[in-house]
Protein backbone atom coordinates (compact mmCIF):
# COMPACT_ATOMS: atom_id res chain seq x y z
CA UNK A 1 -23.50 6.10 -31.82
CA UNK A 2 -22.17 9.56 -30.22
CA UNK A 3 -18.37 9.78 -29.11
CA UNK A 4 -17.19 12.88 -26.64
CA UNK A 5 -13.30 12.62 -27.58
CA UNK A 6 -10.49 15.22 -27.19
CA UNK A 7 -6.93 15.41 -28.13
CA UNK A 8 -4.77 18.31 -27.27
CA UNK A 9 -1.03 18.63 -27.04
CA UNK A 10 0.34 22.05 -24.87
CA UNK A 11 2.19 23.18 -22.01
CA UNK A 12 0.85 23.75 -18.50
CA UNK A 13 0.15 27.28 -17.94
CA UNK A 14 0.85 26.30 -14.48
CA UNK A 15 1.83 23.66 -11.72
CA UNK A 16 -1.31 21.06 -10.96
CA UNK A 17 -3.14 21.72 -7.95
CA UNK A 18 -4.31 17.98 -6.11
CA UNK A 19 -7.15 17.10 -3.66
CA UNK A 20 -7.78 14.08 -2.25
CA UNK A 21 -11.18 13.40 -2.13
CA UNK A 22 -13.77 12.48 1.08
CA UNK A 23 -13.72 8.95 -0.84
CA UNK A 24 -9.67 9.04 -1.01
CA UNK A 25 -9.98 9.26 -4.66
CA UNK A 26 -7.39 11.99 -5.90
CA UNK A 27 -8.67 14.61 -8.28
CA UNK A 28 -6.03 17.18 -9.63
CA UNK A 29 -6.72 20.41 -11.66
CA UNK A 30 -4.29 22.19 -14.28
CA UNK A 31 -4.49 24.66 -16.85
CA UNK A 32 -3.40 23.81 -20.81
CA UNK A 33 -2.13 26.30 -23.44
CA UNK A 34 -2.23 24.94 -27.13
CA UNK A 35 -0.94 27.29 -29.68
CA UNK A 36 -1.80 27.43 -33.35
CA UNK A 37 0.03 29.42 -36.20
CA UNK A 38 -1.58 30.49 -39.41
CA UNK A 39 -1.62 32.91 -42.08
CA UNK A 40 -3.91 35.66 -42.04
CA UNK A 41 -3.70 38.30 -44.85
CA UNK A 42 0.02 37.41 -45.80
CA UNK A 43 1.01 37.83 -42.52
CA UNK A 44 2.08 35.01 -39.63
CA UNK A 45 -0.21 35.08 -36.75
CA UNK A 46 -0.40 32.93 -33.60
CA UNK A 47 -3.29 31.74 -31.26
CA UNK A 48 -3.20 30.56 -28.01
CA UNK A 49 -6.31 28.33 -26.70
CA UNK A 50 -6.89 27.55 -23.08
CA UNK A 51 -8.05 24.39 -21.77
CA UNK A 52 -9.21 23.63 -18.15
CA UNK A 53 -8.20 19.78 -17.66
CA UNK A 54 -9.22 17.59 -14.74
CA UNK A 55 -7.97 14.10 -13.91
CA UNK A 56 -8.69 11.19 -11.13
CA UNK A 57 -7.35 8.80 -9.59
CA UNK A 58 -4.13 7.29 -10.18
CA UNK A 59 -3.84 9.84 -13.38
CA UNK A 60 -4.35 12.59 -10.90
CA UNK A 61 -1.25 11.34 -8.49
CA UNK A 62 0.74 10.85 -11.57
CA UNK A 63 0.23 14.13 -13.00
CA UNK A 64 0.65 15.67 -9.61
CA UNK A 65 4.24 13.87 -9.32
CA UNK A 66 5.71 14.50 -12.57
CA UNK A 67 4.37 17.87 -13.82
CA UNK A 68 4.76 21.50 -13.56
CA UNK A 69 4.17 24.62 -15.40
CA UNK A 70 5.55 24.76 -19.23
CA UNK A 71 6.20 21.12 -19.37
CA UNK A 72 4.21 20.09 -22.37
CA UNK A 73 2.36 16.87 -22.80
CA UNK A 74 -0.57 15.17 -25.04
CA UNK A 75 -3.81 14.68 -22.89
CA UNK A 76 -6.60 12.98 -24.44
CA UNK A 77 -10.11 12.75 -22.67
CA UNK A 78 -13.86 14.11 -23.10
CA UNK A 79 -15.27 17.75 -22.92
CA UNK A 80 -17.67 17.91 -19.61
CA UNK A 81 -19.78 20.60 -19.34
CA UNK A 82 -21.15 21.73 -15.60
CA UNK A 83 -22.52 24.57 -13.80
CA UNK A 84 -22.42 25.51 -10.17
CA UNK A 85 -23.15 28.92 -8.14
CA UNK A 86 -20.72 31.13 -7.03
CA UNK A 87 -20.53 32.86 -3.80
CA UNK A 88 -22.91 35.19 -5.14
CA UNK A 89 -25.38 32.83 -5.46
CA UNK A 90 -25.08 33.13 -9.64
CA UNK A 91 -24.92 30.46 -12.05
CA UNK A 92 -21.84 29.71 -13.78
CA UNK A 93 -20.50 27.33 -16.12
CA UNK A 94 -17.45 25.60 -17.00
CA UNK A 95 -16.37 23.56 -19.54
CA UNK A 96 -13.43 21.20 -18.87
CA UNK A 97 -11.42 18.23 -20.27
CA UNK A 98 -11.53 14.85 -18.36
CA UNK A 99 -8.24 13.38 -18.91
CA UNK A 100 -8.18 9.80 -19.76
CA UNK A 101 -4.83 9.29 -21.09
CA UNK A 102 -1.50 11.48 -20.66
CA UNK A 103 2.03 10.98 -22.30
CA UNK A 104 4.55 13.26 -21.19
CA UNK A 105 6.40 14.60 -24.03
CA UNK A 106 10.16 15.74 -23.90
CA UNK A 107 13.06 16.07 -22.19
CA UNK A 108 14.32 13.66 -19.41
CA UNK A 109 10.68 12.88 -18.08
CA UNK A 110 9.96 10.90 -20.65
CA UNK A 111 12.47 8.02 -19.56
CA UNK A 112 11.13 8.29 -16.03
CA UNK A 113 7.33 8.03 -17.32
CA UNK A 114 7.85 5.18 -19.64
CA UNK A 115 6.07 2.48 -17.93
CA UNK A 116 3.03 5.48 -15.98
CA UNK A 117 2.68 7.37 -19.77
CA UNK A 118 -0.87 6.24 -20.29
CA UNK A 119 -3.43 5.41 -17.90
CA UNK A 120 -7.23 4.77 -18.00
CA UNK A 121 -9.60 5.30 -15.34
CA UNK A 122 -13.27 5.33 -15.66
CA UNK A 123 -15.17 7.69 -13.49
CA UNK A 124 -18.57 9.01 -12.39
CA UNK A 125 -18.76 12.39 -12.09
CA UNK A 126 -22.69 12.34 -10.44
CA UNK A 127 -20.31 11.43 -7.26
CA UNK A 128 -17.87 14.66 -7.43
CA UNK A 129 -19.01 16.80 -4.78
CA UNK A 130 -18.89 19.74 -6.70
């Protein structure tokens, strides 16, 4: 058995950005910070780890209605790994979270995304046109 599962809890680093798709399926884009503290030589340090996240469908409108930069939430999803060519013509590659599941964490959104806080949507990324 294999299992592609990841669980992160951050802040946007910035508001989502949403497309709507040729097949009206909505795909939005966002940027996650997750910090760590730890102690290295007697000293406190901090690390900050950035995550690209992707979501579809009605998690994608959701996210796109509700968030914006420094709110924090937990995402949980699978690692996809892709390559495309830039304008260049080079190959590049990405790797990116595919959220499955979001609860909004904090403050007054939290009321408001009581009964939307976790939503499951399977999708095939061979159909993404990019």
């Amino acid at each position: 058995m294999d299992l592609n599962k990841i669980a992160l809890i951050g802040r946007l680093t910035k508001d989502p950005e949403t497309k709507e798709l040729k097949s009206n399926q909505a795909l939005t884009k966002f940027s996650l910070a997750t910090n760590r503290t730890f102690m290295s030589a007697g000293k406190k340090k901090e690390d900050t780890t950035f995550f690209n996240v992707i979501a579809w469908g009605k998690l994608a409108e959701i996210i796109e209605q509700y968030l914006k930069k420094g709110d924090k939430v937990y995402i949980e999803g699978r690692v996809n790994n892709r390559s495309y060519e830039d304008k260049e013509g080079k190959k590049k590659y990405i790797s990116e979270v595919v959220a499955t599941q979001l609860i909004m964490l904090g403050g007054k959104k939290k009321v408001e995304a009581e009964n939307a806080s976790v939503v499951e949507e399977e999708v095939d990324l061979e159909k993404v046109p990019f």
